[in-house]
Structure formats: structure tokens, C-alpha cells
C-alpha atoms as a PDB file:
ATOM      1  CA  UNK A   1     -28.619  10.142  36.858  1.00  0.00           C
ATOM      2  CA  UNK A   2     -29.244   9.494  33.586  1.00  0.00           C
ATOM      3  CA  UNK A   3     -28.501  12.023  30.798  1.00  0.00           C
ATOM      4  CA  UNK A   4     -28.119  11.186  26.970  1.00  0.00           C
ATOM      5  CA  UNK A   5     -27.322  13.122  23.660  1.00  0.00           C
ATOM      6  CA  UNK A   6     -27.800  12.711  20.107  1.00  0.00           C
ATOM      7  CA  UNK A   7     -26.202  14.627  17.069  1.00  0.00           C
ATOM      8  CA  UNK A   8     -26.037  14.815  13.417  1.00  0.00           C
ATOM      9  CA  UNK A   9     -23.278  16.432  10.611  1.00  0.00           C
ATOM     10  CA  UNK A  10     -24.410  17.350   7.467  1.00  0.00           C
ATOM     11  CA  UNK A  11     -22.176  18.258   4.622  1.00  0.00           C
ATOM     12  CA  UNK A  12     -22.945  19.588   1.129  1.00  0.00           C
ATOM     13  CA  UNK A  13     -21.195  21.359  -1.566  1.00  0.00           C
ATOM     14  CA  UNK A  14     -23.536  23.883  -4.331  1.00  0.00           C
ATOM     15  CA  UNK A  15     -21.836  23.453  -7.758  1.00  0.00           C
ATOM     16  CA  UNK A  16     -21.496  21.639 -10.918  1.00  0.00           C
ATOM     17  CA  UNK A  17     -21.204  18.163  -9.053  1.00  0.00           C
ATOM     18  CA  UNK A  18     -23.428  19.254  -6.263  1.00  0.00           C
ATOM     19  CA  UNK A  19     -23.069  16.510  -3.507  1.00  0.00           C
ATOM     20  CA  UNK A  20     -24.742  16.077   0.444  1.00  0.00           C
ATOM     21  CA  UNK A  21     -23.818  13.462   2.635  1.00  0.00           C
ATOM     22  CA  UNK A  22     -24.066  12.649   6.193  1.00  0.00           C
ATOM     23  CA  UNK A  23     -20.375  12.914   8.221  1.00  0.00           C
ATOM     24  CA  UNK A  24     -22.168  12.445  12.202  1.00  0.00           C
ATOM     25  CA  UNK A  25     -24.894  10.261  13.299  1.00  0.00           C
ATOM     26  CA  UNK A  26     -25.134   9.340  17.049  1.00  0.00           C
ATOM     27  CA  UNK A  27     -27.025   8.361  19.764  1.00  0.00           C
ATOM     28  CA  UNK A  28     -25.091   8.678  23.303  1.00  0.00           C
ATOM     29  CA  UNK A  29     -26.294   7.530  26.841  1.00  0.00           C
ATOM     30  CA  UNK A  30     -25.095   8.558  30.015  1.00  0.00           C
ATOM     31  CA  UNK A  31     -24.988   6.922  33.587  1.00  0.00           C
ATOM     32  CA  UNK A  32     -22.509   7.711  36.218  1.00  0.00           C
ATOM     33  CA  UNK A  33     -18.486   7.110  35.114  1.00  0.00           C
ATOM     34  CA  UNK A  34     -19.564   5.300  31.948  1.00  0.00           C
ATOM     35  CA  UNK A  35     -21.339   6.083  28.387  1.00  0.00           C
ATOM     36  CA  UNK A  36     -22.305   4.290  25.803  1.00  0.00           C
ATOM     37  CA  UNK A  37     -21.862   5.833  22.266  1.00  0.00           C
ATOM     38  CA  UNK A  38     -23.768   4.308  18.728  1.00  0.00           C
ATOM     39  CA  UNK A  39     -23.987   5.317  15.205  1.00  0.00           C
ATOM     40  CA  UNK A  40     -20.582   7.729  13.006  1.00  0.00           C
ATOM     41  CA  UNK A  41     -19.304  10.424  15.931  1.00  0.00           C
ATOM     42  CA  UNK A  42     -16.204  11.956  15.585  1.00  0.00           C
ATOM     43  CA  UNK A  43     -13.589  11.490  18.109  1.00  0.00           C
ATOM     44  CA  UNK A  44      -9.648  11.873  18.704  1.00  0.00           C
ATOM     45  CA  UNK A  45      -8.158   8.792  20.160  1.00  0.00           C
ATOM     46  CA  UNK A  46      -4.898   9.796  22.113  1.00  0.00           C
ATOM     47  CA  UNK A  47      -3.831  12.862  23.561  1.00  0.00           C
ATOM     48  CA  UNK A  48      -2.324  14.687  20.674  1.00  0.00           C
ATOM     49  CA  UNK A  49      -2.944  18.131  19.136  1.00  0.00           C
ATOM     50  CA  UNK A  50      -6.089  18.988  18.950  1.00  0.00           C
ATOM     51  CA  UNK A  51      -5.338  21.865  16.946  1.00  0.00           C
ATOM     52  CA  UNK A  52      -4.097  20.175  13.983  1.00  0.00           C
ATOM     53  CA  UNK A  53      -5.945  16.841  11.310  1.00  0.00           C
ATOM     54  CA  UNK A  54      -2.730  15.025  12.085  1.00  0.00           C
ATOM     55  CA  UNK A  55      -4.221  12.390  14.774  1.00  0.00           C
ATOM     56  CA  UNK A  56      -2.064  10.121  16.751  1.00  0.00           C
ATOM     57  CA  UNK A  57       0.466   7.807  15.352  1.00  0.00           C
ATOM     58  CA  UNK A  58      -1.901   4.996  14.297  1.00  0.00           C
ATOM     59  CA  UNK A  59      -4.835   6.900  13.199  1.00  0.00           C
ATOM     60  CA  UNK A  60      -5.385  10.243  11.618  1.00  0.00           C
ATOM     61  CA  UNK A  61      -8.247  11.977  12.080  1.00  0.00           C
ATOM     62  CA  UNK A  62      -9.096  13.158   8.072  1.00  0.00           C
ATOM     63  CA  UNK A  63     -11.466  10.798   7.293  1.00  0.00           C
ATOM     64  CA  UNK A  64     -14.606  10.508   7.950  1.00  0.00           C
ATOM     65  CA  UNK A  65     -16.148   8.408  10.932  1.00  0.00           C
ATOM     66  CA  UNK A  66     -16.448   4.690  10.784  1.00  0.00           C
ATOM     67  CA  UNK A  67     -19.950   3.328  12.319  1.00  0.00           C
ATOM     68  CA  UNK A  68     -19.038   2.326  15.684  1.00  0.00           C
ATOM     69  CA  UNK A  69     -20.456   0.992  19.123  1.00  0.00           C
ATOM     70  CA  UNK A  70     -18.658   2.400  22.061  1.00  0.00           C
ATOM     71  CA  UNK A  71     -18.346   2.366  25.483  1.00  0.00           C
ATOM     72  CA  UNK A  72     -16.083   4.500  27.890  1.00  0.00           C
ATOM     73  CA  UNK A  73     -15.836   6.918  30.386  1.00  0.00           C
ATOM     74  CA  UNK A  74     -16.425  10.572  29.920  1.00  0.00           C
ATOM     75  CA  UNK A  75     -13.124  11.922  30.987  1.00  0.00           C
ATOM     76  CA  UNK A  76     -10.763  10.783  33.639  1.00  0.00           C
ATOM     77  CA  UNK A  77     -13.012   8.936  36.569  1.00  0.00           C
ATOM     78  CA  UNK A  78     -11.287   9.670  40.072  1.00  0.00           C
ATOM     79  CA  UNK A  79     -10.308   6.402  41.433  1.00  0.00           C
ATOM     80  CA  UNK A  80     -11.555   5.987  45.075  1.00  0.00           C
ATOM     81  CA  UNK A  81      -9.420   6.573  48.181  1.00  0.00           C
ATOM     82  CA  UNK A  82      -7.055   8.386  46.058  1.00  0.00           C
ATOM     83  CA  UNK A  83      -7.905  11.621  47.240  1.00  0.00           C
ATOM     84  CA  UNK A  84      -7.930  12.247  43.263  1.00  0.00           C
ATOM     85  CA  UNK A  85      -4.039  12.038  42.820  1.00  0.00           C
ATOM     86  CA  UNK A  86      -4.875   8.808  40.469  1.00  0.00           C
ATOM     87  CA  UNK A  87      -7.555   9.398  37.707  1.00  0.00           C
ATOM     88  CA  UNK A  88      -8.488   6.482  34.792  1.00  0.00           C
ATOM     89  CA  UNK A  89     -10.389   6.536  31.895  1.00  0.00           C
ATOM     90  CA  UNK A  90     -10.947   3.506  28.808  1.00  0.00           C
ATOM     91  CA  UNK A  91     -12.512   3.215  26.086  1.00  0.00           C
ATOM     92  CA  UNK A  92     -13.457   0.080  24.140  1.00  0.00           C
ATOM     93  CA  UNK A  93     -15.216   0.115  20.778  1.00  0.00           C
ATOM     94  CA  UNK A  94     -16.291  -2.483  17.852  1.00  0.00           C
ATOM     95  CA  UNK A  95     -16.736  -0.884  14.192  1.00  0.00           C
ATOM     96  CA  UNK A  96     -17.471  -1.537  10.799  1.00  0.00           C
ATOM     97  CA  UNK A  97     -15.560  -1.245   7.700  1.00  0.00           C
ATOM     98  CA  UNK A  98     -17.535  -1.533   5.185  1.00  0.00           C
ATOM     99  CA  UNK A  99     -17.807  -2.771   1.500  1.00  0.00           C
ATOM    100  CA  UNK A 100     -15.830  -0.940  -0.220  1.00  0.00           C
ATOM    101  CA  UNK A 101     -12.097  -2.130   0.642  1.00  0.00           C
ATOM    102  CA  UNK A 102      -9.992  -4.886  -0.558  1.00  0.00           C
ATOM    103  CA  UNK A 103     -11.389  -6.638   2.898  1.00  0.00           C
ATOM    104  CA  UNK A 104     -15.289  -6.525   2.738  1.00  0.00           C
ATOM    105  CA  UNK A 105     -16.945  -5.998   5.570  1.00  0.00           C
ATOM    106  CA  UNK A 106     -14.121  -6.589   8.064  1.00  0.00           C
ATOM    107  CA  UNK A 107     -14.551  -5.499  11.517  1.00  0.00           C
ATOM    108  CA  UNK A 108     -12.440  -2.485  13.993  1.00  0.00           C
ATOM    109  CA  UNK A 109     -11.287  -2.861  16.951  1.00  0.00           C
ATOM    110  CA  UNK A 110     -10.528  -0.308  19.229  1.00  0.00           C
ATOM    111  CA  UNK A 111      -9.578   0.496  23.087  1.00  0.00           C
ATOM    112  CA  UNK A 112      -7.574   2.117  25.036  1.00  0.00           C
ATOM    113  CA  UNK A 113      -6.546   2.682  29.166  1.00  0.00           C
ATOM    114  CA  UNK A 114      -5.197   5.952  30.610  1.00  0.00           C
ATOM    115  CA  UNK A 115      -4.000   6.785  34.148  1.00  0.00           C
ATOM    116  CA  UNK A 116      -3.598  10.078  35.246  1.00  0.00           C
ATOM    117  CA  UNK A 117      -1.272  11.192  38.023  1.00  0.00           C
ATOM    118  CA  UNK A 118      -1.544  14.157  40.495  1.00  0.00           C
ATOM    119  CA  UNK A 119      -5.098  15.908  40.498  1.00  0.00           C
ATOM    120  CA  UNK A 120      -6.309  17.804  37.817  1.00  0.00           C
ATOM    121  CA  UNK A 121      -6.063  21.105  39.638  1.00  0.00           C
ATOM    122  CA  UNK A 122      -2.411  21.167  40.350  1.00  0.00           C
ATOM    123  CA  UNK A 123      -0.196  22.481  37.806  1.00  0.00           C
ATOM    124  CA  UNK A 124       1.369  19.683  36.897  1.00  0.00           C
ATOM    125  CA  UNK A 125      -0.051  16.229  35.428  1.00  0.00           C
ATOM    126  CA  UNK A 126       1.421  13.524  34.585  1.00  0.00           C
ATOM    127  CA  UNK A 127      -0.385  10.740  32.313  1.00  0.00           C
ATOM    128  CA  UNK A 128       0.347   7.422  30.591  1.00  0.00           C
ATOM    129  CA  UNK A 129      -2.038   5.374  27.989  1.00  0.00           C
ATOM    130  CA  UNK A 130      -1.779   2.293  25.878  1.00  0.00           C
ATOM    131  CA  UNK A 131      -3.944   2.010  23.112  1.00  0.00           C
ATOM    132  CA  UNK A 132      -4.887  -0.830  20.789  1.00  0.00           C
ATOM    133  CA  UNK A 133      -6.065  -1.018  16.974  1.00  0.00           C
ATOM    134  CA  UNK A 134      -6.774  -4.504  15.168  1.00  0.00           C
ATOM    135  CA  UNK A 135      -8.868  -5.217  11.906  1.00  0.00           C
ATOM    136  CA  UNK A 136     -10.284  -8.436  11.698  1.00  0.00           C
ATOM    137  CA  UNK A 137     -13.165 -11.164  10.044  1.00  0.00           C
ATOM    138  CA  UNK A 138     -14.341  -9.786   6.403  1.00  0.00           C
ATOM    139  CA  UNK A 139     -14.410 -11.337   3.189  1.00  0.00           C
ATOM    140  CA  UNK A 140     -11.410 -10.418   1.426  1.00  0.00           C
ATOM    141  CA  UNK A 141     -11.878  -9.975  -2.701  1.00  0.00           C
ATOM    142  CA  UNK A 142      -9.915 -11.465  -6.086  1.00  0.00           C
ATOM    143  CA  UNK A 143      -7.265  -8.748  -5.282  1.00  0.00           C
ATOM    144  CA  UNK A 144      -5.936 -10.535  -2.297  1.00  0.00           C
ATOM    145  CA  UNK A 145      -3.809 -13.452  -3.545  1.00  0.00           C
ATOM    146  CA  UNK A 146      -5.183 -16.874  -1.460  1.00  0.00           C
ATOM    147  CA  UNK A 147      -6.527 -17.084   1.534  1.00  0.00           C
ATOM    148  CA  UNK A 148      -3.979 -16.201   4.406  1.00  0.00           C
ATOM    149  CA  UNK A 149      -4.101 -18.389   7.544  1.00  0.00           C
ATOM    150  CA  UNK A 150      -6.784 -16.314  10.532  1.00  0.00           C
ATOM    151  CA  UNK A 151      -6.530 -13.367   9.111  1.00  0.00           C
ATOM    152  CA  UNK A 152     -10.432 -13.477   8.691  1.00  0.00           C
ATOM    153  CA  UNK A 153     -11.929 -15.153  10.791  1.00  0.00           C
ATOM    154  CA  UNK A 154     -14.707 -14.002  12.705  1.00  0.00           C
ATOM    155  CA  UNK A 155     -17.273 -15.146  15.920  1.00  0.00           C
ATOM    156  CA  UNK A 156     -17.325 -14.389  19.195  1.00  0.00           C
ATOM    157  CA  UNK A 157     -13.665 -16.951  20.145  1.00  0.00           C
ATOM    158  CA  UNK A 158     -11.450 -15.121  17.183  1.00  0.00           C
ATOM    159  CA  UNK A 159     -13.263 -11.401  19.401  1.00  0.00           C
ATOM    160  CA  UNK A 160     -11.973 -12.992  22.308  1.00  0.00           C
ATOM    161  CA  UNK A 161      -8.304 -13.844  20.669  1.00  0.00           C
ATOM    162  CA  UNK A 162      -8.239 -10.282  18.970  1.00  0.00           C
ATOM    163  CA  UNK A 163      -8.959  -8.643  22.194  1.00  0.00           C
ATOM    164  CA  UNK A 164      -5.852  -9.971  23.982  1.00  0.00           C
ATOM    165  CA  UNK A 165      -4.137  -9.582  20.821  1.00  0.00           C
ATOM    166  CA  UNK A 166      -3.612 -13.616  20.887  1.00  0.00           C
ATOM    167  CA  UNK A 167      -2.200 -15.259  17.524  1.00  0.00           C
ATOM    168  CA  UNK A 168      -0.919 -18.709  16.862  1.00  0.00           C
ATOM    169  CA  UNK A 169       2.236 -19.657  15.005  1.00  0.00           C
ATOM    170  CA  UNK A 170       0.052 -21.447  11.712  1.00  0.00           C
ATOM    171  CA  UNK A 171      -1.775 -17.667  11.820  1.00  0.00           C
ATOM    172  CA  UNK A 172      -1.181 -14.491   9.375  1.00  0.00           C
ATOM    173  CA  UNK A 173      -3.783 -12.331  11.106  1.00  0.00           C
ATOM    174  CA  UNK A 174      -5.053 -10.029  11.767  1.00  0.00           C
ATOM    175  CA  UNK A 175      -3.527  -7.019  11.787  1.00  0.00           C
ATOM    176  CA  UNK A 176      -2.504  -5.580  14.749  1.00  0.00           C
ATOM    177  CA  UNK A 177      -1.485  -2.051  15.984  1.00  0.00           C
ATOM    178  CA  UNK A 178      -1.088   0.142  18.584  1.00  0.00           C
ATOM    179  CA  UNK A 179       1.237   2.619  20.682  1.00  0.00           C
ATOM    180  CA  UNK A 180       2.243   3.882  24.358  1.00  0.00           C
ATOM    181  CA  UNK A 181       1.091   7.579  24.563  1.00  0.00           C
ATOM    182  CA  UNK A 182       2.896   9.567  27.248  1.00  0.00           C
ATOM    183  CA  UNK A 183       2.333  12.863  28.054  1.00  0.00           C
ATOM    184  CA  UNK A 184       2.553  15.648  30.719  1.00  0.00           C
ATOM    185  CA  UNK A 185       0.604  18.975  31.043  1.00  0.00           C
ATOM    186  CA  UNK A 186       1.703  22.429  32.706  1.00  0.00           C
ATOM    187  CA  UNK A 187      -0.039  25.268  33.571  1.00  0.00           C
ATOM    188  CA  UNK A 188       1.638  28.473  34.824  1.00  0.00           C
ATOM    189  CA  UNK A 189      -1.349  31.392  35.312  1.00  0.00           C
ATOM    190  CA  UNK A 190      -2.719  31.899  31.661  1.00  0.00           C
ATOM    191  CA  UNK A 191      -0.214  29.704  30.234  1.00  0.00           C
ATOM    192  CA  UNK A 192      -0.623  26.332  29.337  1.00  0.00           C
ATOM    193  CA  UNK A 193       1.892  23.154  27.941  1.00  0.00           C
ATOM    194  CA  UNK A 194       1.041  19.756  26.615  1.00  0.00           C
ATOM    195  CA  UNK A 195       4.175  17.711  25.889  1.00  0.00           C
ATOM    196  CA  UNK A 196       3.206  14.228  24.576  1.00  0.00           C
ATOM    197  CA  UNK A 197       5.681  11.587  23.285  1.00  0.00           C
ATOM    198  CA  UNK A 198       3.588   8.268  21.549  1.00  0.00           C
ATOM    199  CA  UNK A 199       5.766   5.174  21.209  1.00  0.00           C
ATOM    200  CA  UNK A 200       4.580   2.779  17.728  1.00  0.00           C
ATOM    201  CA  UNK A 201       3.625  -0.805  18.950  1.00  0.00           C
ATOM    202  CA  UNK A 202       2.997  -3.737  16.353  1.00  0.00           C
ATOM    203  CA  UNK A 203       4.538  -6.687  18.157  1.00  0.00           C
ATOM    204  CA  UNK A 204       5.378  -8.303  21.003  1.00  0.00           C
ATOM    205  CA  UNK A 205       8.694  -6.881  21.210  1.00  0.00           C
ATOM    206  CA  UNK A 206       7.253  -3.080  20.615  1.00  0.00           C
ATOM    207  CA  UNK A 207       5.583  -3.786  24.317  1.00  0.00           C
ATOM    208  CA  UNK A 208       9.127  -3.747  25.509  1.00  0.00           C
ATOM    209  CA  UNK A 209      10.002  -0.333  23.877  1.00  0.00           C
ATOM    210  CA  UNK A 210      12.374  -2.576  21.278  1.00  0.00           C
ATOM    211  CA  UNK A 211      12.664   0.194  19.158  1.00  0.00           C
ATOM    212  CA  UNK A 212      11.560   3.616  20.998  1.00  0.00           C
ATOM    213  CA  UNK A 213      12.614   5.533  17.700  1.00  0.00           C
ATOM    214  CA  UNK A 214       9.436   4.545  15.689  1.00  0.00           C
ATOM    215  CA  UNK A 215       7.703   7.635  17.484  1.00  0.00           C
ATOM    216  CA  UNK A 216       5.381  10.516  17.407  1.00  0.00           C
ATOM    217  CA  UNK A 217       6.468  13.651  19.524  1.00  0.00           C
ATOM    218  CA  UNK A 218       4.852  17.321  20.160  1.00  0.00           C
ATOM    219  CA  UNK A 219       4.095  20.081  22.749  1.00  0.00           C
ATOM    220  CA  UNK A 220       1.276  22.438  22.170  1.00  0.00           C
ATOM    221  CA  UNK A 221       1.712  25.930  23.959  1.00  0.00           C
ATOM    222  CA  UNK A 222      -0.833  27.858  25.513  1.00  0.00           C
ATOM    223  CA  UNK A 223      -0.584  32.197  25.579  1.00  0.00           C
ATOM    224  CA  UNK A 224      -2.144  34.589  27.135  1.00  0.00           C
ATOM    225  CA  UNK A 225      -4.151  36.558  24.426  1.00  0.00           C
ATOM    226  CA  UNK A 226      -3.119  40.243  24.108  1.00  0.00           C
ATOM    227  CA  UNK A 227      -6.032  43.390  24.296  1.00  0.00           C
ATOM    228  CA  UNK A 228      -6.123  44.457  20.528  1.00  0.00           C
ATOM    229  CA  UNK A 229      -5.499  48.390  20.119  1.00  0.00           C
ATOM    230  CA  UNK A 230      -8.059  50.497  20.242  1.00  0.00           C
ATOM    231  CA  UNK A 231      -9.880  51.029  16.545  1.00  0.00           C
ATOM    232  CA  UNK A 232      -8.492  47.430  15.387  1.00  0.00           C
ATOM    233  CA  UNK A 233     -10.288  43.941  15.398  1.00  0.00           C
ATOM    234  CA  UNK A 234      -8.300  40.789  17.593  1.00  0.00           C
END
């Protein structure tokens, strides 16, 4: 049925310069394979290291949330007749950017697809993602020299042409990014291995893997956690 969840972040600091600010604000509803997220909610976009502020290769995660409407799929969502060897799971969001950039009030967005291979019980997975960034529309300020060619348009056709990432030859923008995220996870009794590899995208030709350098590569390894000696903490 129907479940739903709402959260907020608070952060303050006591000194001198004492300062309080809001970092989460969300609303989140529920139904079946697919949610719907509102308002600033943290989130990691690719299968990376969790463990670490780094992010993926287009997006770190240090910063604090951008306001953001959401919808996607809590997890991988077994696809039927599959027997669950083949999982999916997207994600596709629109944000604001705010004021304060040399871009007013430009516009995010976000989505990505995943498809998992082999259930997620065996120890072995195997997944592969492509995920898409573009900021577009806004009013750009005195420090951006003339007015470049699309680069801000907005309305519901230029959502359309930035969602299939569509530009013409008279166009500058917008701006465009994204990457292939590959990855495979192992589990062995207590132990546990991520291995991801994500592949930089910005053209047409980085679809083709024209230059599979322009990467971002890591494994994350999982122990078993050793009983501390007796009289000593963990």
C-alpha cells in the first residue's frame, strides 16, 4: 500500500559567529515499485563508496542538497518472468539552482537507469547504469560575456530537448554530463567486495567509450570484525 516519510537536518555551530541552518527538508510518498521524493534530501547518485564524501565522477557529495522533485524506485524492482536474475531501478529528478550563481535560477536535471544481473542472493552480481546530468534555462548575470546561443532557454520543448540530450548545430547549450557506472559485488561468508569502474560521458562520442581513460575506479572491502580482548573496548 501506501507508506510515506518525511525528515528534517538541522545544523548549528555555538561560537563567536554562531550560525543554524537547515541541510534536509523532505516529504516522500510511497506506492508499490515507485516513490516520489520533494523538498533538500540527501542522496548518492551512483554506486560508489559510500564510505567516503568523494561521490561519483560527476557529482560529489560535499555540498549541501539542492531542492529537488524526484521520482524513482526504491531499490532494484525485480523485473517479471525473470525469476529475479534481471533487477532495474531509475531515477529521474528536476532541481533548482538558485540565485546565487553566475546562472540565476537555472534549472538540474537529473536521471539515471540501472540493470542488475543474477539475483541479489547469489554471491555474485553483476550491474550496469548510465546516468545523466544537464543544467539548463536561468538568467545568466553581467559576468557572462553575451548571450550564448540555447544555453538558457527554458519551457516545457527545451525539457523535452534536454531530456534526450538533443542540441542543434546554431546551439551552445546547455551543459551536458554524465557517465557509464559499472560495477560488480562479491560476497564470500562475512566478506564482502564492491568493484565499480565509472566511465566520464560529455558527448556524443563519450557514448561510444571514445576515450575510456577519463575514469573513476574503486573496490570497497568488506571484513569480518574481530572479538576485542577481554578488558579492552572494539
Amino acid at each position: 500500500g501506501l507508506d510515506y516519510a518525511v525528515g528534517v537536518g538541522v545544523v548549528g555551530r555555538a561560537s563567536a559567529n554562531s550560525t543554524l541552518h537547515v541541510q534536509e527538508l523532505y516529504g516522500q510518498l510511497r506506492y508499490g515499485p515507485l516513490q516520489l521524493t520533494a523538498g533538500w534530501k540527501k542522496q548518492v547518485i551512483g554506486r560508489v563508496d559510500t564510505a567516503r564524501s568523494l561521490g561519483g565522477i560527476t557529482r560529489s557529495e560535499n555540498a549541501t542538497p539542492l531542492p529537488k522533485v524526484r521520482v524513482s524506485t526504491p531499490g532494484y524492482v525485480p523485473v517479471p518472468g525473470t525469476n529475479g536474475f534481471l533487477g532495474v531501478k531509475g531515477y529521474l529528478a528536476h532541481g533548482w539552482m538558485g540565485e546565487d550563481r553566475v546562472v540565476q535560477n537555472a534549472f538540474l536535471h537529473e536521471k539515471y537507469g540501472y540493470l542488475r544481473l543474477l539475483p541479489p542472493e547469489w554471491p555474485v552480481t553483476l550491474h550496469a547504469g548510465l546516468i545523466h546530468h544537464a543544467v539548463w534555462g536561468g538568467t545568466p548575470t553581467d559576468a557572462v560575456a553575451g548571450r550564448e546561443a540555447g544555453a538558457f532557454r527554458d519551457g516545457l520543448r527545451q525539457f523535452g530537448r534536454v531530456f534526450f540530450a538533443l542540441r542543434g548545430s546554431d546551439e551552445v547549450g546547455p551543459d551536458h554530463l554524465g557517465n557509464y557506472d559499472f560495477s560488480v559485488d562479491v560476497s564470500a561468508g562475512p566478506m564482502a567486495a564492491h568493484v565499480y569502474r565509472q566511465v566520464f560521458v560529455q558527448d556524443t562520442a563519450g557514448l561510444w567509450f571514445r576515450d575510456r581513460r577519463a575514469a573513476h575506479c574503486g573496490v570497497r572491502l568488506r571484513l569480518p570484525r574481530r572479538a576485542a580482548p577481554a578488558g579492552r573496548l572494539p
